[in-house]
Protein backbone atom coordinates (compact mmCIF):
# COMPACT_ATOMS: atom_id res chain seq x y z
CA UNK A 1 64.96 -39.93 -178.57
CA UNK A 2 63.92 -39.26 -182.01
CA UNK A 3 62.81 -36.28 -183.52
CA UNK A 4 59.12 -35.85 -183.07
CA UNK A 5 57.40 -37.28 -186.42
CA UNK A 6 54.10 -35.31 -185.73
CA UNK A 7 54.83 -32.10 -187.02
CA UNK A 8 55.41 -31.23 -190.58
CA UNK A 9 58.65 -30.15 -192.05
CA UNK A 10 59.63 -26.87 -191.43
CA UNK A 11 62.69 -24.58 -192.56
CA UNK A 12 62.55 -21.50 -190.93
CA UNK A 13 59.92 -19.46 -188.66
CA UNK A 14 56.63 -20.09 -190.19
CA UNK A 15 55.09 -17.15 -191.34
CA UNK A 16 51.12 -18.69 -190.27
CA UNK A 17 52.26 -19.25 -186.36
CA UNK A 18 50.99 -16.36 -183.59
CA UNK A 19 53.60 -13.55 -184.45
CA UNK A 20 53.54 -12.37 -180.72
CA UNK A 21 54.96 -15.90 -179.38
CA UNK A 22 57.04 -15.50 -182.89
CA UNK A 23 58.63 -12.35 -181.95
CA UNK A 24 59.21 -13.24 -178.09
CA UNK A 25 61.44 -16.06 -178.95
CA UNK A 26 63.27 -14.39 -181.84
CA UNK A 27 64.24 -11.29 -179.51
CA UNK A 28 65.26 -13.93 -176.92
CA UNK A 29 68.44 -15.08 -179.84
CA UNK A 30 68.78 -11.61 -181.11
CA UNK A 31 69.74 -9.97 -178.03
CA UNK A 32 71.21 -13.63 -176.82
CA UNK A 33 69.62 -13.91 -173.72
CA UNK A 34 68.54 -17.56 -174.19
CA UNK A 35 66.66 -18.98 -171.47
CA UNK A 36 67.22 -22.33 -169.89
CA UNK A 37 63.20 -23.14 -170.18
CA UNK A 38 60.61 -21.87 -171.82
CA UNK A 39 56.90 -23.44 -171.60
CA UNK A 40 55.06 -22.62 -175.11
CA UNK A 41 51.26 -22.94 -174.18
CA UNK A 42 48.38 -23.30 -176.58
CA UNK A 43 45.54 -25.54 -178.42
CA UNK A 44 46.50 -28.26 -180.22
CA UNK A 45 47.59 -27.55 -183.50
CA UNK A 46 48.51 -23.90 -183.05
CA UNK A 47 51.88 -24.43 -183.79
CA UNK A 48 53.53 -24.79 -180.77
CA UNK A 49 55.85 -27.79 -182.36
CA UNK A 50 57.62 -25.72 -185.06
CA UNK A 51 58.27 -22.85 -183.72
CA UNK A 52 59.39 -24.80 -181.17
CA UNK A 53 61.81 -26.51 -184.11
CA UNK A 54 62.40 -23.22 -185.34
CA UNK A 55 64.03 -21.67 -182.02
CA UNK A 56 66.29 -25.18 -181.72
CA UNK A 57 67.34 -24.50 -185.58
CA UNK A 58 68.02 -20.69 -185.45
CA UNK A 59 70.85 -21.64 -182.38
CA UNK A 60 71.86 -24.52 -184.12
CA UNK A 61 72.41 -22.77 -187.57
CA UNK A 62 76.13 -21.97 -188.48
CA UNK A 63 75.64 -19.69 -191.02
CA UNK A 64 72.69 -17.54 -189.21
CA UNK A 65 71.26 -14.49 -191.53
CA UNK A 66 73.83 -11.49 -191.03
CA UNK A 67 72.60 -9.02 -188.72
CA UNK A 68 69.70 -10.96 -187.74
CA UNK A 69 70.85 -13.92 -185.06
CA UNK A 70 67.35 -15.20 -184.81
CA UNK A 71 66.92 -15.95 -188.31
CA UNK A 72 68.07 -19.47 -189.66
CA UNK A 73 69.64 -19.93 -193.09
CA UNK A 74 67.77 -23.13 -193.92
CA UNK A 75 70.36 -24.37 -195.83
CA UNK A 76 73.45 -25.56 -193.93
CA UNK A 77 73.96 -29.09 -192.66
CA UNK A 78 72.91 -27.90 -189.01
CA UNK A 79 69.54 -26.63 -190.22
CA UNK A 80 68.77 -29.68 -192.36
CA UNK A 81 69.28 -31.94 -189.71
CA UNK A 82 66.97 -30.04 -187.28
CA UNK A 83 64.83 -29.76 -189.87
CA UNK A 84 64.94 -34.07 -190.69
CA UNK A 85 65.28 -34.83 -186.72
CA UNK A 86 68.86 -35.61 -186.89
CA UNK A 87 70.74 -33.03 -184.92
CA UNK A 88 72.73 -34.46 -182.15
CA UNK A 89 72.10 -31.77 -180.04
CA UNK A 90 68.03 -31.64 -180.24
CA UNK A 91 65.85 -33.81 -179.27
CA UNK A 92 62.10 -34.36 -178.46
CA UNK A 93 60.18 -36.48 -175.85
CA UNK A 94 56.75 -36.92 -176.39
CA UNK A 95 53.95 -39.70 -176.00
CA UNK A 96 55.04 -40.81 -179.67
CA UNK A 97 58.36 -40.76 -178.81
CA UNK A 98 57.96 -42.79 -175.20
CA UNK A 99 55.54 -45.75 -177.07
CA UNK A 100 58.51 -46.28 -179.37
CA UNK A 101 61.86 -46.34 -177.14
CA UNK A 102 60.51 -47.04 -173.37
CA UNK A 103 56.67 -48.37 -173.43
CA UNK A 104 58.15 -50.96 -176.34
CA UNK A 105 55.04 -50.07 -178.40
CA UNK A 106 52.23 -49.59 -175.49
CA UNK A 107 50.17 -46.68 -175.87
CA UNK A 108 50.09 -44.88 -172.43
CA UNK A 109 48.11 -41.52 -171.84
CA UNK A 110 51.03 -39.82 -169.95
CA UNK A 111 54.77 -39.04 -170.07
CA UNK A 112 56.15 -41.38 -167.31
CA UNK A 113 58.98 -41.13 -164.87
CA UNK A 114 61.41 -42.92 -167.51
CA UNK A 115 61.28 -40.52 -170.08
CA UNK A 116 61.50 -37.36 -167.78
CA UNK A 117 64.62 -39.89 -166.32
CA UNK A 118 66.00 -40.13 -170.24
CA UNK A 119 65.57 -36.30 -170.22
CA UNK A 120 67.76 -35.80 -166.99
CA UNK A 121 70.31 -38.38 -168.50
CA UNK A 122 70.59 -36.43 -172.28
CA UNK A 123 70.25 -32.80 -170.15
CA UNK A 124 73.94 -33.89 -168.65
CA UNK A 125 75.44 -34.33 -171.87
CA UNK A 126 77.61 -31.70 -173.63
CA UNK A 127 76.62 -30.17 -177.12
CA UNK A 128 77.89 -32.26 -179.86
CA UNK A 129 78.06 -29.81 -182.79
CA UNK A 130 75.54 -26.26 -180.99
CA UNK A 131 76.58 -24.48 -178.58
CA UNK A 132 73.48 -25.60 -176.85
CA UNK A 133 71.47 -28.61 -176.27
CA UNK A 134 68.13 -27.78 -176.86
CA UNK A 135 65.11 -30.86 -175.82
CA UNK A 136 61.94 -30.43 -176.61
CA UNK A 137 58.94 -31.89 -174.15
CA UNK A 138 55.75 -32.19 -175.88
CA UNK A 139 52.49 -33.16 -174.69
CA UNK A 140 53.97 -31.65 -171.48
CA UNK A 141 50.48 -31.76 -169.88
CA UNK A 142 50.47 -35.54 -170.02
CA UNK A 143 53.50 -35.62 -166.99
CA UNK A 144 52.13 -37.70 -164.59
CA UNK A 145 53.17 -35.85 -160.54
CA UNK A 146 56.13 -37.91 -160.21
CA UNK A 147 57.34 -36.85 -163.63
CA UNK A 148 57.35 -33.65 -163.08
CA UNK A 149 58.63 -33.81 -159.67
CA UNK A 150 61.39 -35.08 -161.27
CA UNK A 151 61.33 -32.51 -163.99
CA UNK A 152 61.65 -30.18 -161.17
CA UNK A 153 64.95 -31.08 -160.38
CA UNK A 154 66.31 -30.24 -163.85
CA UNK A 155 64.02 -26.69 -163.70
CA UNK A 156 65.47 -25.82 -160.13
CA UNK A 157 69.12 -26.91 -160.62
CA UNK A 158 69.28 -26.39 -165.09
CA UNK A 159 72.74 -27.37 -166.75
CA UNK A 160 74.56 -24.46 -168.37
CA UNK A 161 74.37 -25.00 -172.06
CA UNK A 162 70.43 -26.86 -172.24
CA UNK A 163 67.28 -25.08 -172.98
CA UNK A 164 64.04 -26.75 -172.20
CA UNK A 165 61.24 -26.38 -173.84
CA UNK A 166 57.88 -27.55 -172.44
CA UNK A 167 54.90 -27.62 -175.19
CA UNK A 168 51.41 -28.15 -173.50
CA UNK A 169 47.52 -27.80 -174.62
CA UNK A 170 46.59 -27.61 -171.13
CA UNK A 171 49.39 -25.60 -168.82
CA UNK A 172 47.38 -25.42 -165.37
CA UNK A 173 47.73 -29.10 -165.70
CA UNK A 174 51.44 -28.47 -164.51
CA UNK A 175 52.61 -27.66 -160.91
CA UNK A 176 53.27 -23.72 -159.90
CA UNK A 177 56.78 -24.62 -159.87
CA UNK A 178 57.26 -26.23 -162.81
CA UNK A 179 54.82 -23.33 -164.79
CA UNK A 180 57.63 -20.66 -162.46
CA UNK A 181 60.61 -22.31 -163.63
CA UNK A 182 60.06 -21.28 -167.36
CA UNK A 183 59.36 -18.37 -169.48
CA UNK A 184 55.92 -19.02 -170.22
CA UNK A 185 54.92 -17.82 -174.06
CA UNK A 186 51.00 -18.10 -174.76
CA UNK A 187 50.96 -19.26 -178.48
CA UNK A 188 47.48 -17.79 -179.43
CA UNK A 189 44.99 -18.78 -182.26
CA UNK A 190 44.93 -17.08 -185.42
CA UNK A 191 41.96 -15.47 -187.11
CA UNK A 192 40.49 -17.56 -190.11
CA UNK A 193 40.81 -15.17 -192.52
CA UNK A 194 44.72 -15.42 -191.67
CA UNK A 195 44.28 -19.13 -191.72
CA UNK A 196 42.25 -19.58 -195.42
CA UNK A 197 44.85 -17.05 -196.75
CA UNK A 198 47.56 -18.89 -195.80
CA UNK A 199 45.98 -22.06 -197.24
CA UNK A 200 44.96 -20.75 -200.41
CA UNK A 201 48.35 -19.53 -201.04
CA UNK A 202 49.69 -22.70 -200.69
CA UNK A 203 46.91 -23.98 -203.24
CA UNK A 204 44.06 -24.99 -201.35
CA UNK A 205 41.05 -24.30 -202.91
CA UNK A 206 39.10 -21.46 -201.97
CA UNK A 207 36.34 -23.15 -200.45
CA UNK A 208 37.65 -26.01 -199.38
CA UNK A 209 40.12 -23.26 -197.42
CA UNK A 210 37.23 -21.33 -196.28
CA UNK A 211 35.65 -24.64 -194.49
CA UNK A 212 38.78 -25.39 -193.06
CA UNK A 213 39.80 -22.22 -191.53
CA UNK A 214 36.18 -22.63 -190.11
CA UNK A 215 36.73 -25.47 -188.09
CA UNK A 216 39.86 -25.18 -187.36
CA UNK A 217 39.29 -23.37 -184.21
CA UNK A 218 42.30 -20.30 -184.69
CA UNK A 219 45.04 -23.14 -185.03
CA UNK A 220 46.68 -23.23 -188.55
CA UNK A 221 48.84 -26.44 -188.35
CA UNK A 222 45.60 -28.36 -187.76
CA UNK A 223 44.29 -26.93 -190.89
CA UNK A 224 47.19 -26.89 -192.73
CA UNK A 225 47.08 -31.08 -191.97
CA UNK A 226 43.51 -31.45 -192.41
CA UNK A 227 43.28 -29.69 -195.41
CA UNK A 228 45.14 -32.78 -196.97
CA UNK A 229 43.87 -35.20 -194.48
CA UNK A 230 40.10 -36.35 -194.80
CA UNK A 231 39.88 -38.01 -191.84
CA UNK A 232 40.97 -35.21 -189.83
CA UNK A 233 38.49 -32.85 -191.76
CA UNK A 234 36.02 -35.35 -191.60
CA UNK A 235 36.06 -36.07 -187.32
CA UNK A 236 36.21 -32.07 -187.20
CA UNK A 237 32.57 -31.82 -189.03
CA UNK A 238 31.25 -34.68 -186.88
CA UNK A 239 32.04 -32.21 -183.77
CA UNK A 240 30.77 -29.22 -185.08
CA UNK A 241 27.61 -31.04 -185.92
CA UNK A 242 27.29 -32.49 -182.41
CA UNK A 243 27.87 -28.86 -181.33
CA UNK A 244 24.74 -27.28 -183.61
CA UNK A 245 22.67 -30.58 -182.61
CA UNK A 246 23.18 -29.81 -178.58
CA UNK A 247 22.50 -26.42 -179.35
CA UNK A 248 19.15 -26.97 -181.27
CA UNK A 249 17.91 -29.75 -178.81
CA UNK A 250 15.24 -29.21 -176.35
CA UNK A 251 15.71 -28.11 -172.72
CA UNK A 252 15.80 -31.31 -171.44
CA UNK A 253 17.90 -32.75 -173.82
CA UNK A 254 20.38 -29.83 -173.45
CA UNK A 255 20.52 -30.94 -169.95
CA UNK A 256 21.32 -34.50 -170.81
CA UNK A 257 24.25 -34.12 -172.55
CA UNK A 258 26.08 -31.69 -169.98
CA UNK A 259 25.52 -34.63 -167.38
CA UNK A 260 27.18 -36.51 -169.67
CA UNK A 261 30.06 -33.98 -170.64
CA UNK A 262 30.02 -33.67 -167.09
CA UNK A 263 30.58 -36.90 -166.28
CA UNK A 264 33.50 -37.00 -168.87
CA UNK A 265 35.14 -34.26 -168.51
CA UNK A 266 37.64 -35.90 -165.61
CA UNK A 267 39.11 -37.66 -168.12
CA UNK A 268 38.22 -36.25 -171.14
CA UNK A 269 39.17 -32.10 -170.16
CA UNK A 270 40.39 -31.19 -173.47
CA UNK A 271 37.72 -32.57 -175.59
CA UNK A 272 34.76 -31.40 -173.53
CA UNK A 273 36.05 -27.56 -173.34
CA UNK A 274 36.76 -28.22 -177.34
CA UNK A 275 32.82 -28.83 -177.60
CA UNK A 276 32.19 -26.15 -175.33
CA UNK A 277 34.87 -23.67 -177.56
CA UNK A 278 32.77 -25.48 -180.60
CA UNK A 279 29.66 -23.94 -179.44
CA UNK A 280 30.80 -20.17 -178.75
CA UNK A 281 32.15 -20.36 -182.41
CA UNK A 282 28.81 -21.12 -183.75
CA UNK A 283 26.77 -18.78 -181.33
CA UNK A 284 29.40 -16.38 -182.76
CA UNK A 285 28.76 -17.57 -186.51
CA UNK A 286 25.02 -17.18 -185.90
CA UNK A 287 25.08 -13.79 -183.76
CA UNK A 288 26.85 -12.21 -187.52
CA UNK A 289 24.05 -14.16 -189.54
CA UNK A 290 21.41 -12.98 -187.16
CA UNK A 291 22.76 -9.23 -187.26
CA UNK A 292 22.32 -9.69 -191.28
CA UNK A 293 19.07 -10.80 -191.07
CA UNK A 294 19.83 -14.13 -192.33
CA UNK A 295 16.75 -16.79 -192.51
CA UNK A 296 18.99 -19.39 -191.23
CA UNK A 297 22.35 -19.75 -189.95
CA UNK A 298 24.61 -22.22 -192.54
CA UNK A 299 27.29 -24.32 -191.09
CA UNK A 300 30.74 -25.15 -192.81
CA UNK A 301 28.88 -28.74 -192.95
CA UNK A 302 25.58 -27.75 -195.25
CA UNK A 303 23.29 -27.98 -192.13
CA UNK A 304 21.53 -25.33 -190.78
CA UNK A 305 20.67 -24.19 -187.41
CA UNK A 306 17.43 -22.59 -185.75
CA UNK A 307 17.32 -18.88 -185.97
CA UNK A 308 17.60 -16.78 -183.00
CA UNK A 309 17.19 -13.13 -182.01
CA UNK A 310 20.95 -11.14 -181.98
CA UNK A 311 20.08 -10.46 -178.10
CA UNK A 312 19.30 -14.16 -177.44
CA UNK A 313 22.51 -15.50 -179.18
CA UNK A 314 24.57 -12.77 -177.11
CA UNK A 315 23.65 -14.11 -173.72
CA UNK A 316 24.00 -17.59 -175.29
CA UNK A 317 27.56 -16.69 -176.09
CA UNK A 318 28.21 -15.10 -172.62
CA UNK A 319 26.73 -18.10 -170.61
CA UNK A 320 29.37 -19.97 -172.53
CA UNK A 321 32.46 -18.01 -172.09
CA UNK A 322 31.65 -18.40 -168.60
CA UNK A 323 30.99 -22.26 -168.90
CA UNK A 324 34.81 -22.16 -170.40
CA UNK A 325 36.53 -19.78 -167.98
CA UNK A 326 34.64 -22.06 -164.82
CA UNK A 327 35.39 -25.27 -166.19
CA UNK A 328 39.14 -23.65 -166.31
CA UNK A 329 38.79 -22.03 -162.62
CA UNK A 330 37.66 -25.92 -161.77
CA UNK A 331 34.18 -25.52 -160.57
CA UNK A 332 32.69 -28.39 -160.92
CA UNK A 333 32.14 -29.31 -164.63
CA UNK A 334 28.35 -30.55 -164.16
CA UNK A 335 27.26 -27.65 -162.00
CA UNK A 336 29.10 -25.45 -165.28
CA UNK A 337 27.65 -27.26 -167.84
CA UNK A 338 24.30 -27.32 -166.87
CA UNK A 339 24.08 -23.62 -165.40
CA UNK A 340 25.72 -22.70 -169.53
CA UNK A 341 22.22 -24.31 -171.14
CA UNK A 342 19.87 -23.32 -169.16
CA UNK A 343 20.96 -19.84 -169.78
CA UNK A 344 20.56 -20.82 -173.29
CA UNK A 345 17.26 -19.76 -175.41
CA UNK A 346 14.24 -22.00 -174.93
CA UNK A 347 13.55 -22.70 -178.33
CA UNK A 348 10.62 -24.76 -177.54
CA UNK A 349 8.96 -21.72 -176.32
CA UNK A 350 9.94 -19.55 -179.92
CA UNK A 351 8.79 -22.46 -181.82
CA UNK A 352 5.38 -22.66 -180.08
């Protein structure tokens, strides 16, 4: 399958990605004790793609760094190819990658049975040019039970010279024995002053890297793509808008949309705990305006958002992190919602 077109090129480890997850994987080459799966789990747009890339190139390179196996030259024909998608020996299956080669241009939700199949069938090749083959399964949370039934087969029983590498927003999604079967590596979100720096020294404009690093919820290949892509920028504001309006509404109105996040939240998981992880990061804006003694609290937007008391906005932020870490433990997502709000200040009450 082809190389996956969603990420952005990349030569090298890059420098912006969680140095913890960086450093796991490069010790893994250095002292060569390369694993035959590894799941790499984190938000969207954290960077779980290229340093996936960046693991497959730094065993595929042929002229690695002296005295540093983990470190790729970024130059030779090897690393070029990773870098384009073209390596013989690496490959990616994705959603993408399945609506171009198996759905025939459908646009299913889930990996199916037939790619994790086309994985088992390139998994049994030899390397062509590496000394491994190294295939890459994002939007791993997508595998539908069969799928990774069949996955399991490959975990339990792994060929000698292939390294999997699972890439998923969502990793309780997967069984227990697929999440046993691999070195899990948490790929964690980055602070935003890390984030704007990085931006600005690749020319954003200050503010414009400020806003971004803002929304951008810890995850720096998001904003390094939406700092160049409007719409992207754009659909994040919209959400952190939503966020302040839920926040600002009335009691009963508070209640109305976490029956309706409720409701969603089957099918929609990752977007509902984004709104939810949307709403601790303005409490969290507000709790350092409050502490100030700011008037109001600004958002990255231009709005503004009702004041609140520093103790008021900490219980806010608690009742949320506990909203998150239920809705992750699976209680039920209405009874989590609505128990997060109504812990919430009753603004009607300070506005009186």
């Amino acid at each position: 399958m082809p190389q996956n077109s969603k990420r952005s090129s990349v030569l090298g480890w890059p420098d912006w990605a969680d140095p913890l997850a960086t450093e796991r994987l490069r010790e893994c080459l250095r002292n060569n004790h390369i694993g035959h799966a590894y799941l790499l789990a984190g938000p969207k747009g954290v960077g779980k793609a290229d340093l996936a890339l960046a693991f497959a190139q730094s065993i595929c390179c042929t002229t690695v760094m002296q005295g540093d196996a983990s470190q790729a030259c970024g130059e030779c024909r090897a690393c070029r190819n990773v870098d384009r998608g073209a390596h013989p020996d690496v490959e990616t299956f994705d959603l993408e990658s399945q609506s171009a080669l198996i759905d025939k241009g459908s646009s299913r939700a889930s990996l199916s049975i037939e790619t994790v199949r086309s994985l088992r069938s390139s998994a049994s090749l030899l390397p062509l040019e590496s000394s491994r083959r190294i295939l890459i399964i994002d939007d791993a949370e997508t595998l539908l039970h069969p799928a990774q039934q069949a996955l399991l087969k490959t975990l339990e029983e792994p060929p000698a010279m292939v390294t999997l590498l699972l890439l998923s927003d969502e990793p309780e999604t997967l069984l227990e024995t697929v999440r046993s079967r691999c070195q899990q590596i948490p790929v964690r979100p980055r602070p935003e002053v890390a984030i704007s720096s990085f931006l600005m020294e690749r020319g954003v404009e200050a503010t414009l890297a400020r806003e971004v690093a803002v929304l951008s919820r810890g995850c720096p290949a998001w904003a390094r793509a939406a700092a160049v892509e409007g719409t992207m920028l754009k659909a994040r504001r919209a959400e952190w808008d939503a966020a302040t309006t839920w926040i600002d509404a009335s009691r009963y109105n508070r209640l109305v949309t976490a029956f309706t996040m409720g409701e969603r939240f089957g099918k929609k998981r990752s977007d509902v705990l984004a709104v939810v992880q949307t709403v601790v990061q303005i409490l969290r804006a507000r709790m350092i305006d409050a502490a100030a003694g700011a008037e109001e609290v600004a958002a990255p937007t231009g709005a503004t958002g009702v004041k609140n008391s520093p103790l008021a906005i900490s219980r806010s932020i608690t009742a949320s992190l506990q909203c998150l870490s239920d809705l992750e433990a699976n209680v039920r997502p209405r009874l989590a919602l609505e128990t997060m709000v109504m812990q919430w200040p009753n603004l009607e009450l300070q506005q009186a």
